[in-house]
PDB file of N, CA and C in Angstrom:
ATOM      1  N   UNK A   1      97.661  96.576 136.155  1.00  0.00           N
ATOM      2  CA  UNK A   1      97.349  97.192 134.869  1.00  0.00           C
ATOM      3  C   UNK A   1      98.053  98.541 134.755  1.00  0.00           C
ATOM      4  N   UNK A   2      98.404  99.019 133.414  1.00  0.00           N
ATOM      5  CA  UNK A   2      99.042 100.311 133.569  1.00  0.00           C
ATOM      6  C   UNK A   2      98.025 101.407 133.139  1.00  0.00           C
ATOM      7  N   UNK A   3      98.271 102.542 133.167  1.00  0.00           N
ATOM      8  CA  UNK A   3      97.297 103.450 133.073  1.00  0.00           C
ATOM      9  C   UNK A   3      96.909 103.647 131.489  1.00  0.00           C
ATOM     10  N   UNK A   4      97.472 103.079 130.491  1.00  0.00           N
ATOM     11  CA  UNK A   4      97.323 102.770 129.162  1.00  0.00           C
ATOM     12  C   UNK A   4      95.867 101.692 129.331  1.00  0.00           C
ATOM     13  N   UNK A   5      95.985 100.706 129.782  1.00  0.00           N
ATOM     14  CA  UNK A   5      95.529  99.876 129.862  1.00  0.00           C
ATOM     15  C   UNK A   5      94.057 100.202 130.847  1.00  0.00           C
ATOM     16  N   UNK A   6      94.168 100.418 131.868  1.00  0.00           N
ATOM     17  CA  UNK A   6      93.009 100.857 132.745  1.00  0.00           C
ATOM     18  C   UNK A   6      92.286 102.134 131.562  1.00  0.00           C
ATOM     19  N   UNK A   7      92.595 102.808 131.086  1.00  0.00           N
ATOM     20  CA  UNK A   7      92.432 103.884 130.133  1.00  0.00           C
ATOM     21  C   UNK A   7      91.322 103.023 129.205  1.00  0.00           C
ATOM     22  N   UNK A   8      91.883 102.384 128.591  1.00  0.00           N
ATOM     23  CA  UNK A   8      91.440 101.559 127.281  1.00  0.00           C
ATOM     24  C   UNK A   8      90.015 100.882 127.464  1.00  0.00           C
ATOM     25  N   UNK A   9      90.303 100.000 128.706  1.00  0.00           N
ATOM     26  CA  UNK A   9      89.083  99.578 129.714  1.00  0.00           C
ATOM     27  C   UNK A   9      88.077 100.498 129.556  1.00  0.00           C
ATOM     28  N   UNK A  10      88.163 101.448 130.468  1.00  0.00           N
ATOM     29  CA  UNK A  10      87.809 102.661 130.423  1.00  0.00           C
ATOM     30  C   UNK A  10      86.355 103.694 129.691  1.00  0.00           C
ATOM     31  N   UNK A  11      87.550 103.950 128.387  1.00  0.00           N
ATOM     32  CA  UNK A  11      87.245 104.211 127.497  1.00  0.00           C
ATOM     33  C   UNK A  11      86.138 103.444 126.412  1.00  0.00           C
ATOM     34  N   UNK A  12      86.660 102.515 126.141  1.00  0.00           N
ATOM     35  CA  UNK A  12      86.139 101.429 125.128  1.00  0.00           C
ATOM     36  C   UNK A  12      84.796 100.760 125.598  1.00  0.00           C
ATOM     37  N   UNK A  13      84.700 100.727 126.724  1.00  0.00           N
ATOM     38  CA  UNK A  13      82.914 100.649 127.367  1.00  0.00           C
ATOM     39  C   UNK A  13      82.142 101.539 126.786  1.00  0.00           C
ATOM     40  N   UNK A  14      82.521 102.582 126.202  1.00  0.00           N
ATOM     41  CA  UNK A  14      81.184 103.893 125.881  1.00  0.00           C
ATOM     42  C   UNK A  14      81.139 103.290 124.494  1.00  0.00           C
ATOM     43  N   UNK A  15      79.924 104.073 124.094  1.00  0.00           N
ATOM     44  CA  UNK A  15      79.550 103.699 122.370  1.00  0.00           C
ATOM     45  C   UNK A  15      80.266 104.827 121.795  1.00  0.00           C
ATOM     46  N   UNK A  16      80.192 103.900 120.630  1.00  0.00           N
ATOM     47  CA  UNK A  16      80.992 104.370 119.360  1.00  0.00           C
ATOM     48  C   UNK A  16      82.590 105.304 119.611  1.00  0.00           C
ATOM     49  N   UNK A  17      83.329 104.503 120.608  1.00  0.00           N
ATOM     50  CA  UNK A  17      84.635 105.133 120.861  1.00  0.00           C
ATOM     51  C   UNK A  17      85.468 104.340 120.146  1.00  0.00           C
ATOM     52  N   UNK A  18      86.674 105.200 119.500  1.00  0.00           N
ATOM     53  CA  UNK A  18      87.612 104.732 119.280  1.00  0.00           C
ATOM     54  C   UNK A  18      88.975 104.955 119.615  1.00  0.00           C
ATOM     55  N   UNK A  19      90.194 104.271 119.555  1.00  0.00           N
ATOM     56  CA  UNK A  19      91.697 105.106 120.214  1.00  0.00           C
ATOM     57  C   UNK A  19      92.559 105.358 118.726  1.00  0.00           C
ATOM     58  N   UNK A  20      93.415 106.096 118.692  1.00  0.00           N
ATOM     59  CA  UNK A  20      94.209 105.749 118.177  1.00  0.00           C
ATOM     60  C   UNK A  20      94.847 107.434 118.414  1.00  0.00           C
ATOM     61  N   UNK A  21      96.438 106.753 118.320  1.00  0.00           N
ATOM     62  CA  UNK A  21      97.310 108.290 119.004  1.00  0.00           C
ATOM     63  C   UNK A  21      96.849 109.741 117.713  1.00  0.00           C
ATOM     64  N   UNK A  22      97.308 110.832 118.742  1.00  0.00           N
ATOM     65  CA  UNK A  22      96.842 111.729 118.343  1.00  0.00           C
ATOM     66  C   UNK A  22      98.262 112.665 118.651  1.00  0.00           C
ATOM     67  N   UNK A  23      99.155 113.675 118.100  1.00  0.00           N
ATOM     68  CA  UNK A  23     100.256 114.317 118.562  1.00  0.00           C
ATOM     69  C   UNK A  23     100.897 113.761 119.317  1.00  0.00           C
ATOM     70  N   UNK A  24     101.363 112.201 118.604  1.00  0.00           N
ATOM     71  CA  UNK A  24     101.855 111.330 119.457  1.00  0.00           C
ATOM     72  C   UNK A  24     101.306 110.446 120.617  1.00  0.00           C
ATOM     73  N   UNK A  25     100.591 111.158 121.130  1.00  0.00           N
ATOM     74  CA  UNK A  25      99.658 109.935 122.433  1.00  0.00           C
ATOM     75  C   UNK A  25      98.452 109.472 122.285  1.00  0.00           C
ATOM     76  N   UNK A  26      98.342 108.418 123.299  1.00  0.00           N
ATOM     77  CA  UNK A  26      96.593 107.566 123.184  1.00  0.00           C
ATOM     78  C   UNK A  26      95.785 108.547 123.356  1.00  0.00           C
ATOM     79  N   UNK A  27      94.876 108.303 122.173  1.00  0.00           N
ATOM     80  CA  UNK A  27      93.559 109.292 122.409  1.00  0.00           C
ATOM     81  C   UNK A  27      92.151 108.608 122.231  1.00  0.00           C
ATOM     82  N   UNK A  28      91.661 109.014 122.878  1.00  0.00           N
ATOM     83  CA  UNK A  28      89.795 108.283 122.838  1.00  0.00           C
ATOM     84  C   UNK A  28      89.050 109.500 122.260  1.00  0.00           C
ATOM     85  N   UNK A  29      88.858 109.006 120.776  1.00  0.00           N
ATOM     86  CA  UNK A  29      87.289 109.595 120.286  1.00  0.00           C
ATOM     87  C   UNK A  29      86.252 109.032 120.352  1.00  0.00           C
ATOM     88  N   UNK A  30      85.151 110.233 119.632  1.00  0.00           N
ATOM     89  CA  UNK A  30      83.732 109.666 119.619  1.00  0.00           C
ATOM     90  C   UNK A  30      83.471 109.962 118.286  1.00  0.00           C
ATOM     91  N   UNK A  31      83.054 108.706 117.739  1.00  0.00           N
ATOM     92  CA  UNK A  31      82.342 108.644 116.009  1.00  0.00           C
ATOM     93  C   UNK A  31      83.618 108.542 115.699  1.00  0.00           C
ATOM     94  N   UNK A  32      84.660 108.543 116.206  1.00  0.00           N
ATOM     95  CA  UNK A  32      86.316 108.526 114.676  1.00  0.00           C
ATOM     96  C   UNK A  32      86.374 110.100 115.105  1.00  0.00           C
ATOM     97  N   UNK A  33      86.162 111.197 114.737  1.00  0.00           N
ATOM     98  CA  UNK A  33      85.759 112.189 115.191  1.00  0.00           C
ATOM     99  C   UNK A  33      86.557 113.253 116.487  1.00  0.00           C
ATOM    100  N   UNK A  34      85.715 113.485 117.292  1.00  0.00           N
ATOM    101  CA  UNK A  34      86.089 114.210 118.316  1.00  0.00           C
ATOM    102  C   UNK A  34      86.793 113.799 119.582  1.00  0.00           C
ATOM    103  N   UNK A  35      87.539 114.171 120.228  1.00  0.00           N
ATOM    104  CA  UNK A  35      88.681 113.811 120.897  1.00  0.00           C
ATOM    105  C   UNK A  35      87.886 114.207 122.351  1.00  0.00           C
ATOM    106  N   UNK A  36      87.850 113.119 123.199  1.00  0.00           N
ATOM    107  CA  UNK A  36      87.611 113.492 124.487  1.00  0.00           C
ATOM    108  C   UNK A  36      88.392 112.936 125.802  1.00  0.00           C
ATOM    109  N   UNK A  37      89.749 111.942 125.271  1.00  0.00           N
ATOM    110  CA  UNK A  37      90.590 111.807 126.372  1.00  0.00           C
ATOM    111  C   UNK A  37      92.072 111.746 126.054  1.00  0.00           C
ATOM    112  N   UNK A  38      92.893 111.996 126.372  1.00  0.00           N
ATOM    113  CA  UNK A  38      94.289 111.995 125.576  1.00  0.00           C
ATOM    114  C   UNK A  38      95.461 111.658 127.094  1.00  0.00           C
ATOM    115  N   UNK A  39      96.029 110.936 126.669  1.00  0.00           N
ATOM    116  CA  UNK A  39      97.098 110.054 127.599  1.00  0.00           C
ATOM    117  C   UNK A  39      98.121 110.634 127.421  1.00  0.00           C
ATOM    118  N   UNK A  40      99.069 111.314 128.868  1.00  0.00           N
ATOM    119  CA  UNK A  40     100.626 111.619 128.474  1.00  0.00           C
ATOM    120  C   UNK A  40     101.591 111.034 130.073  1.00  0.00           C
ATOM    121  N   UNK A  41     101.430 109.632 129.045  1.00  0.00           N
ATOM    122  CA  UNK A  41     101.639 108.828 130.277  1.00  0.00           C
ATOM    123  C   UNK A  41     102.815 108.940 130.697  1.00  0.00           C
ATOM    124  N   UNK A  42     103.976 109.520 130.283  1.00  0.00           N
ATOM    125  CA  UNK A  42     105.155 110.026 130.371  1.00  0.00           C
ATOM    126  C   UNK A  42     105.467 111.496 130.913  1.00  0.00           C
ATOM    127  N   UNK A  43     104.348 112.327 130.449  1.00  0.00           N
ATOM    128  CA  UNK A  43     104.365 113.769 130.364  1.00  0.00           C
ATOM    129  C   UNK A  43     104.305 114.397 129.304  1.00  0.00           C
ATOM    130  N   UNK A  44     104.476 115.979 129.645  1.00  0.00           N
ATOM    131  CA  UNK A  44     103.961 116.122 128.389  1.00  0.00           C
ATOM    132  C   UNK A  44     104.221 118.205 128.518  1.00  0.00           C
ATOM    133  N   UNK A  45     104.819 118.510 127.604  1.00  0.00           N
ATOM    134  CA  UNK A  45     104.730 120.023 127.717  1.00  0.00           C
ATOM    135  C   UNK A  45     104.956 120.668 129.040  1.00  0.00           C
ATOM    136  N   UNK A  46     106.052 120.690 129.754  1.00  0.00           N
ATOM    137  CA  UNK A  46     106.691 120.632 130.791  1.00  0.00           C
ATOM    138  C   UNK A  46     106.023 120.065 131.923  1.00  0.00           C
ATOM    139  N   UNK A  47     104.993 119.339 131.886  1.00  0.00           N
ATOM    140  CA  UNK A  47     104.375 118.518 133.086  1.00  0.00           C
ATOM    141  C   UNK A  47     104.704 117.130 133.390  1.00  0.00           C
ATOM    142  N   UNK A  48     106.060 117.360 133.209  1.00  0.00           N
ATOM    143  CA  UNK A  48     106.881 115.875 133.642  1.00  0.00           C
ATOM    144  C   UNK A  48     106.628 114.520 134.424  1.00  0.00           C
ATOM    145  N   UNK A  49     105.286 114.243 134.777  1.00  0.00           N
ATOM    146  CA  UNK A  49     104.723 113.354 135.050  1.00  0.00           C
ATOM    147  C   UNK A  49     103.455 112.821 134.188  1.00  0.00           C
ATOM    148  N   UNK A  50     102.875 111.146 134.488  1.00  0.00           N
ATOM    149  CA  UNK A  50     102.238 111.149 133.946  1.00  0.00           C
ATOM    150  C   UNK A  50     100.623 111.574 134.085  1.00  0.00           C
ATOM    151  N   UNK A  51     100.094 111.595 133.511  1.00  0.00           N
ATOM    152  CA  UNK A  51      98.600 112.593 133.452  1.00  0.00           C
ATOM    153  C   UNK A  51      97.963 112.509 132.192  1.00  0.00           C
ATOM    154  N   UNK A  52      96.744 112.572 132.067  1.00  0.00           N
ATOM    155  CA  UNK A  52      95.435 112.323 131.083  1.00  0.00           C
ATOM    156  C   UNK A  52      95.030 113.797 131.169  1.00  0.00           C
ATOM    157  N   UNK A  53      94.024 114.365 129.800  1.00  0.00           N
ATOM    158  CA  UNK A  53      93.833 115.394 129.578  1.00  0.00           C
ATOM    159  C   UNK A  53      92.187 114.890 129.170  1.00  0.00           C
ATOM    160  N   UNK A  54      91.292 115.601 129.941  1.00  0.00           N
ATOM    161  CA  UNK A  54      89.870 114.991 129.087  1.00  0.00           C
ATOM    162  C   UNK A  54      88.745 116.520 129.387  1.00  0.00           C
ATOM    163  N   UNK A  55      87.916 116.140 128.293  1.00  0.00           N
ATOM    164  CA  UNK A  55      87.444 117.119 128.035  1.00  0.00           C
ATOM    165  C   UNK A  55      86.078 117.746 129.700  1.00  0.00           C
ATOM    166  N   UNK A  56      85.933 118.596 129.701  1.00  0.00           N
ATOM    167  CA  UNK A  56      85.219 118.922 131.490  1.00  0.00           C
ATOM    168  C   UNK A  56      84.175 119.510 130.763  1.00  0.00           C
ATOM    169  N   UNK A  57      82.560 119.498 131.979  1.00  0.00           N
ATOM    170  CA  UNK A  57      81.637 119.829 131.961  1.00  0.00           C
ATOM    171  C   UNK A  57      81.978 121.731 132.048  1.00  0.00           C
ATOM    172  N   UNK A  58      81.433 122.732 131.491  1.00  0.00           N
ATOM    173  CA  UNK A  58      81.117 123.710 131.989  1.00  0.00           C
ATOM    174  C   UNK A  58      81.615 124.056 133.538  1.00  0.00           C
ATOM    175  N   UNK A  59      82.301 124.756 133.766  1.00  0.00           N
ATOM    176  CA  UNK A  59      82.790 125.394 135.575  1.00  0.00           C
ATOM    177  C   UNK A  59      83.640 123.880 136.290  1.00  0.00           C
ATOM    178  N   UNK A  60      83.424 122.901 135.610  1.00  0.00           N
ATOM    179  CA  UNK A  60      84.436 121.428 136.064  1.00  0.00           C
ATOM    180  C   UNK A  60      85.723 121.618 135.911  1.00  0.00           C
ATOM    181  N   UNK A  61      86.248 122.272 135.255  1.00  0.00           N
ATOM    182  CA  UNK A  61      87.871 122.761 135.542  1.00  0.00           C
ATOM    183  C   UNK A  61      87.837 123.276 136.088  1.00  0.00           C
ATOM    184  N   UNK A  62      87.652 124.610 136.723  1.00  0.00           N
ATOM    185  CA  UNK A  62      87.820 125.358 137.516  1.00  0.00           C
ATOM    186  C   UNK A  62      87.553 124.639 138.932  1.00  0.00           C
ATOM    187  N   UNK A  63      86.655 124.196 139.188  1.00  0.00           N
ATOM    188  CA  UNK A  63      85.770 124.145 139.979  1.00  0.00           C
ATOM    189  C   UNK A  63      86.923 122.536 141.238  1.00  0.00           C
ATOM    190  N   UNK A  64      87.593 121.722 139.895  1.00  0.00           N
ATOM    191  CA  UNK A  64      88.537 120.376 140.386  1.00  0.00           C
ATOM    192  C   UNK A  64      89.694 120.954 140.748  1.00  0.00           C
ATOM    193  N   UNK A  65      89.918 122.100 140.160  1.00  0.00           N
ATOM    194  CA  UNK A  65      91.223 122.770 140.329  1.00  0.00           C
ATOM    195  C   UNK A  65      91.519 123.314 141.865  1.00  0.00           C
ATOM    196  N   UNK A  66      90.160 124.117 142.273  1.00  0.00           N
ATOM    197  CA  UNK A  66      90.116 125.192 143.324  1.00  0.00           C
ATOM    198  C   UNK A  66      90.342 123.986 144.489  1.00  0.00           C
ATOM    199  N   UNK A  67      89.344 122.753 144.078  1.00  0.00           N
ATOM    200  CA  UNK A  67      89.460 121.759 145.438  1.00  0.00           C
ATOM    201  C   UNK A  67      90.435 121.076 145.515  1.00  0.00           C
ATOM    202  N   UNK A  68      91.504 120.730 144.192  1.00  0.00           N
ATOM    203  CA  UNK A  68      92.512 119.994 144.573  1.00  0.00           C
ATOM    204  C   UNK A  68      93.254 120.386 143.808  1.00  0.00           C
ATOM    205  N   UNK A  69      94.225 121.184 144.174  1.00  0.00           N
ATOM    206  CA  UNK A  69      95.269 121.890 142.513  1.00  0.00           C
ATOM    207  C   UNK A  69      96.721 121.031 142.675  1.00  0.00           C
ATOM    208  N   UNK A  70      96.683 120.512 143.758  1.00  0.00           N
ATOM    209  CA  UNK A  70      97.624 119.387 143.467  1.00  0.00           C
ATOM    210  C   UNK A  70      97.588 117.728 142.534  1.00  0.00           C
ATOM    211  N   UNK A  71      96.147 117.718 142.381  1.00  0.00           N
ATOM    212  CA  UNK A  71      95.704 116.568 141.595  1.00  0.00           C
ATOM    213  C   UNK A  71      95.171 116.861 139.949  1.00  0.00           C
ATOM    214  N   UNK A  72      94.916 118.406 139.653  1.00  0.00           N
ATOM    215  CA  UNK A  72      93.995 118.676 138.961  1.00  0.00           C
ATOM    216  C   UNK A  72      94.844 119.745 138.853  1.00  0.00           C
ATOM    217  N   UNK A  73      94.713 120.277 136.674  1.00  0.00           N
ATOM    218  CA  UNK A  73      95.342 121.391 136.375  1.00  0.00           C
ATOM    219  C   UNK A  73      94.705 122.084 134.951  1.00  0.00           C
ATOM    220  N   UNK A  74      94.759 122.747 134.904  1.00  0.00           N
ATOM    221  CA  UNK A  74      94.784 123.152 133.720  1.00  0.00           C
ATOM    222  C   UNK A  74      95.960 122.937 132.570  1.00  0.00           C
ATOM    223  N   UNK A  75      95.505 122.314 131.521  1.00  0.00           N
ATOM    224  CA  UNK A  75      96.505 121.950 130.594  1.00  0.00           C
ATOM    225  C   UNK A  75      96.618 122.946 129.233  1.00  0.00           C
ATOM    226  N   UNK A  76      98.181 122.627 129.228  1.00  0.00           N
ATOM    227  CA  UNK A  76      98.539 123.428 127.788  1.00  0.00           C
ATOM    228  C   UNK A  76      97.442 123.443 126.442  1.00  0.00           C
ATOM    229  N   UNK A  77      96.851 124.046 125.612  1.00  0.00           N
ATOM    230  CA  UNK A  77      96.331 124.155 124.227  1.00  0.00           C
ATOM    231  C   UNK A  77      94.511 124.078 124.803  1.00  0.00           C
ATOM    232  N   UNK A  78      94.515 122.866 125.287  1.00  0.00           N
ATOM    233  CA  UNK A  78      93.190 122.756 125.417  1.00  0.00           C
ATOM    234  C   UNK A  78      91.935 123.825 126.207  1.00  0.00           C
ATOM    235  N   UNK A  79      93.374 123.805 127.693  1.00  0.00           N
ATOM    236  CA  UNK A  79      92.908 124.143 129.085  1.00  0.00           C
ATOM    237  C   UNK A  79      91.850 125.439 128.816  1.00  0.00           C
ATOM    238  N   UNK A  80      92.244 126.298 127.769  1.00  0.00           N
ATOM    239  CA  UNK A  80      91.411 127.666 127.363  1.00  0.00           C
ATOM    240  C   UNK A  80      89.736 126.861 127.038  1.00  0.00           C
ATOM    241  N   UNK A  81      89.339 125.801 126.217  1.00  0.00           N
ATOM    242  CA  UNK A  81      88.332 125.094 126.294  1.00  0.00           C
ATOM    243  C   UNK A  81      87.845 124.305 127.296  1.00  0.00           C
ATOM    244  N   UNK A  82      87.976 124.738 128.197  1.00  0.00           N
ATOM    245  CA  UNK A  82      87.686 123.945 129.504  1.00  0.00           C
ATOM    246  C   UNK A  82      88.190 122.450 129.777  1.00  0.00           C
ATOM    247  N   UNK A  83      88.998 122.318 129.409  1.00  0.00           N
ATOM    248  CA  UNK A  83      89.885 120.888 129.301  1.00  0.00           C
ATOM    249  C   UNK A  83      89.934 120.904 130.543  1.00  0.00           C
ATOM    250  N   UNK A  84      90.207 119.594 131.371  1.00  0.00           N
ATOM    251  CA  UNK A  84      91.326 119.092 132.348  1.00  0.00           C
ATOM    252  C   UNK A  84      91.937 117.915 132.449  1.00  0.00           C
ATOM    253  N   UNK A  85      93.270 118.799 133.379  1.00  0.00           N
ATOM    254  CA  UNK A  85      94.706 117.989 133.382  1.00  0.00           C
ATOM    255  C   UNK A  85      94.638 116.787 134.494  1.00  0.00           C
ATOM    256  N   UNK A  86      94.743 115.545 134.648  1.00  0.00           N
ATOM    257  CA  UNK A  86      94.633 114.987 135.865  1.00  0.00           C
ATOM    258  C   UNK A  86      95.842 114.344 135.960  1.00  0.00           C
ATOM    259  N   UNK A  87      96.264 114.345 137.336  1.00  0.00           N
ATOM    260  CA  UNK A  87      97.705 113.482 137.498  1.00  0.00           C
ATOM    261  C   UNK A  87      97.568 112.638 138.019  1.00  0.00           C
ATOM    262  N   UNK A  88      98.338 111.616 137.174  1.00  0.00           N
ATOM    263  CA  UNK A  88      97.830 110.028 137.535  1.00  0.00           C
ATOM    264  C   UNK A  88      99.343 109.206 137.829  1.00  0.00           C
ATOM    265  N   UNK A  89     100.116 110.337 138.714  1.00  0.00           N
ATOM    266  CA  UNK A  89     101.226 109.707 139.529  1.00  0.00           C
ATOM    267  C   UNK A  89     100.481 109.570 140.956  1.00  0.00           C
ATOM    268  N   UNK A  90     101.691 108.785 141.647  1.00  0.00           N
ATOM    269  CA  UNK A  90     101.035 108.684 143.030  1.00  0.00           C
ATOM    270  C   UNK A  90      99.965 107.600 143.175  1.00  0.00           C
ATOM    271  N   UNK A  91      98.651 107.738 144.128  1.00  0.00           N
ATOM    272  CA  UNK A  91      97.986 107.099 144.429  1.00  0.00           C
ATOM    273  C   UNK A  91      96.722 107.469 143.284  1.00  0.00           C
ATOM    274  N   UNK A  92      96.190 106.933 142.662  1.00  0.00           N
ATOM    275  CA  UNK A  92      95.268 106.863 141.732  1.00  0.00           C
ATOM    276  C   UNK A  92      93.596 106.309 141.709  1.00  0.00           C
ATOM    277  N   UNK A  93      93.156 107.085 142.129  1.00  0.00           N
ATOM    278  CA  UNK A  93      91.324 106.687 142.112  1.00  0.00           C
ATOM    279  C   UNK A  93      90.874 106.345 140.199  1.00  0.00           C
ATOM    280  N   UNK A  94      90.959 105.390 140.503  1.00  0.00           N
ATOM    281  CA  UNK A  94      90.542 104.917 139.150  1.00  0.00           C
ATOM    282  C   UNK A  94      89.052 105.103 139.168  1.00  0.00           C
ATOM    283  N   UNK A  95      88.349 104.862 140.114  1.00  0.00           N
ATOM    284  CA  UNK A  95      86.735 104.808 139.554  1.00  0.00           C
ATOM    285  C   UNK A  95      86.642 106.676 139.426  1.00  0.00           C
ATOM    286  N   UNK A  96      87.241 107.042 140.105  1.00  0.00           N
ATOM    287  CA  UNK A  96      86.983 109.018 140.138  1.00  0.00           C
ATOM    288  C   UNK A  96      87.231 109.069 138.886  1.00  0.00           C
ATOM    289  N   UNK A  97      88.399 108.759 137.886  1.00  0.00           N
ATOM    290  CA  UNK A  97      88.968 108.639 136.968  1.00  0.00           C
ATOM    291  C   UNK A  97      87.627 108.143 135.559  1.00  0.00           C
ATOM    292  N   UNK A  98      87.243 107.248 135.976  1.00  0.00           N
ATOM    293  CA  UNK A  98      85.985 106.618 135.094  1.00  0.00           C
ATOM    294  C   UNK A  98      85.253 107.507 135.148  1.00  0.00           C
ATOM    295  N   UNK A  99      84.788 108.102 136.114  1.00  0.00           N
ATOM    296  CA  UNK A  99      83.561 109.313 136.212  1.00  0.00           C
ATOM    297  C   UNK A  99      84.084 110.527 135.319  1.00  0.00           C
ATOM    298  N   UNK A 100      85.531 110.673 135.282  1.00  0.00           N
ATOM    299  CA  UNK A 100      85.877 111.778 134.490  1.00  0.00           C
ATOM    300  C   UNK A 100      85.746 111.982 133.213  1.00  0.00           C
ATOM    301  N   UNK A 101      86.365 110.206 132.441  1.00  0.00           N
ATOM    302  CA  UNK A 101      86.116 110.017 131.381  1.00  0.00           C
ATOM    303  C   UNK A 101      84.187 109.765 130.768  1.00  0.00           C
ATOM    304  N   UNK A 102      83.897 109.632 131.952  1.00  0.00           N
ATOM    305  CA  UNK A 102      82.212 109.462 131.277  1.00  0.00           C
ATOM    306  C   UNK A 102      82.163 110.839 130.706  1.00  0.00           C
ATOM    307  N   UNK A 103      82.154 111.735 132.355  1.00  0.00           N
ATOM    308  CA  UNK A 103      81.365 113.300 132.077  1.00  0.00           C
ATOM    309  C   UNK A 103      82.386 113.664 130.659  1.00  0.00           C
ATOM    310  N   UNK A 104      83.640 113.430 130.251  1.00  0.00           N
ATOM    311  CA  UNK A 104      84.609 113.896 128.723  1.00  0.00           C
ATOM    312  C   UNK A 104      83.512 113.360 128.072  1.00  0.00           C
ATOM    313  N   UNK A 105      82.935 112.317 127.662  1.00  0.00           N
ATOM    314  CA  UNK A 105      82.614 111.995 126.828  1.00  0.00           C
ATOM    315  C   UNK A 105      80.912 112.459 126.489  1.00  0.00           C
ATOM    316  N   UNK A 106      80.247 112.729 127.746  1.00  0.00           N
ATOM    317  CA  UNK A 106      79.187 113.311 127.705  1.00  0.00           C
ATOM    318  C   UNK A 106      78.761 114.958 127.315  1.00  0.00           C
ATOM    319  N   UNK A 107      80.041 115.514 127.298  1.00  0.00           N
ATOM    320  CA  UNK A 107      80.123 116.424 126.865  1.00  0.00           C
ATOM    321  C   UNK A 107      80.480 116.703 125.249  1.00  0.00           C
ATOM    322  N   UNK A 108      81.714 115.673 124.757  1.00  0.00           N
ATOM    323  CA  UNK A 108      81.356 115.815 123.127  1.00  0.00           C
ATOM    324  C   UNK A 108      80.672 114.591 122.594  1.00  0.00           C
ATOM    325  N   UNK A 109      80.252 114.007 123.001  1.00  0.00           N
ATOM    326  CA  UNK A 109      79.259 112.886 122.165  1.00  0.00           C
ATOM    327  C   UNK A 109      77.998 113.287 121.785  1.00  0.00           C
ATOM    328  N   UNK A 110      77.688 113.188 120.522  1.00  0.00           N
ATOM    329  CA  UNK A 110      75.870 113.654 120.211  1.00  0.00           C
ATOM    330  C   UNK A 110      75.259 113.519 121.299  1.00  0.00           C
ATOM    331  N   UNK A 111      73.702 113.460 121.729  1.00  0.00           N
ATOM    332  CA  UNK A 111      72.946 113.451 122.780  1.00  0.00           C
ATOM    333  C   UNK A 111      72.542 112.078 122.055  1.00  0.00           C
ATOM    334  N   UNK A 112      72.099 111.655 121.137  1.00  0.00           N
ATOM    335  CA  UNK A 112      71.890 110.423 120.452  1.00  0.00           C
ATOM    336  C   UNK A 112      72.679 109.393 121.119  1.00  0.00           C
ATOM    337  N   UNK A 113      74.343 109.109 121.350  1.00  0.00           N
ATOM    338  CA  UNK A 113      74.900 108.684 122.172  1.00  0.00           C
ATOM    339  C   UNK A 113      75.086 108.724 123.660  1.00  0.00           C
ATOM    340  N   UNK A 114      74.715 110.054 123.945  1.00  0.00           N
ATOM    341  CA  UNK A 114      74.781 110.161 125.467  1.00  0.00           C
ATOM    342  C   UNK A 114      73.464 109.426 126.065  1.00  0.00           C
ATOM    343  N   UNK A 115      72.389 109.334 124.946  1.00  0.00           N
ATOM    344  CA  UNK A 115      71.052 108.802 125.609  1.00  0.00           C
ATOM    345  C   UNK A 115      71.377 107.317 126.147  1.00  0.00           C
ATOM    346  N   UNK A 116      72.455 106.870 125.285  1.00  0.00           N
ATOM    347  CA  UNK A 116      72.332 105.586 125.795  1.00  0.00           C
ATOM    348  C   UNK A 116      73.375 104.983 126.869  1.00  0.00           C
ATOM    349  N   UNK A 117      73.670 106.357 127.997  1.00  0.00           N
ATOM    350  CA  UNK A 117      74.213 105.896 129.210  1.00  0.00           C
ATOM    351  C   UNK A 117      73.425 105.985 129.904  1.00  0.00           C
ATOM    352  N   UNK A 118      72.272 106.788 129.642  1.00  0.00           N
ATOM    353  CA  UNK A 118      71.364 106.881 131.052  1.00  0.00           C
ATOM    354  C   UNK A 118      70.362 104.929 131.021  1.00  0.00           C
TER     355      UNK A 118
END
């Protein structure tokens, strides 16, 4: 599967998500709405590999960065909102990856929606 594809998987399990590109790349909202994962499966703003941008809990950027700053970055526009950058060259933990996109989405989804992951 490619990381478009594992993405989509992914993504499309949570309620009320939808994709459709956003400044050019795949993006996963919530409600049509708010943006909580964005694909630059090519690269993207001099980060010449490919990598996903999704939205982080409170101190979760910082915090992925300090333990692995070779896997984990702060990204262009967002990164000031606590965004993070993940690089998804190399060897790839997809389920770490799923956990990332949950906590993105648990962070901008109503609580109305988030109730119904627990």
């Amino acid at each position: 599967m490619t990381a478009l594809e594992r993405l989509q998987a992914i993504c499309s399990a949570l309620p009320e998500v939808t994709e459709r590109p956003s400044h050019g790349a795949p993006t996963w909202f919530v409600c049509g709405k708010k943006a909580f994962v964005m694909l630059h499966a090519d690269g993207h703003h001099g980060n010449e590999f490919p990598h996903l941008w999704c939205a982080a809990p409170p101190g979760g950027q910082e915090e992925l960065i300090a333990v692995n700053p070779g896997r984990f970055f702060r990204p262009p526009y967002v990164g000031g909102r606590g965004w993070l950058g993940v690089r998804l060259d190399g060897e790839v933990d997809w389920a770490e990856v799923a956990e990332l996109c949950q906590d993105a989405y648990r962070v901008i989804a109503p609580n109305r929606l988030v109730a119904l992951l627990e």
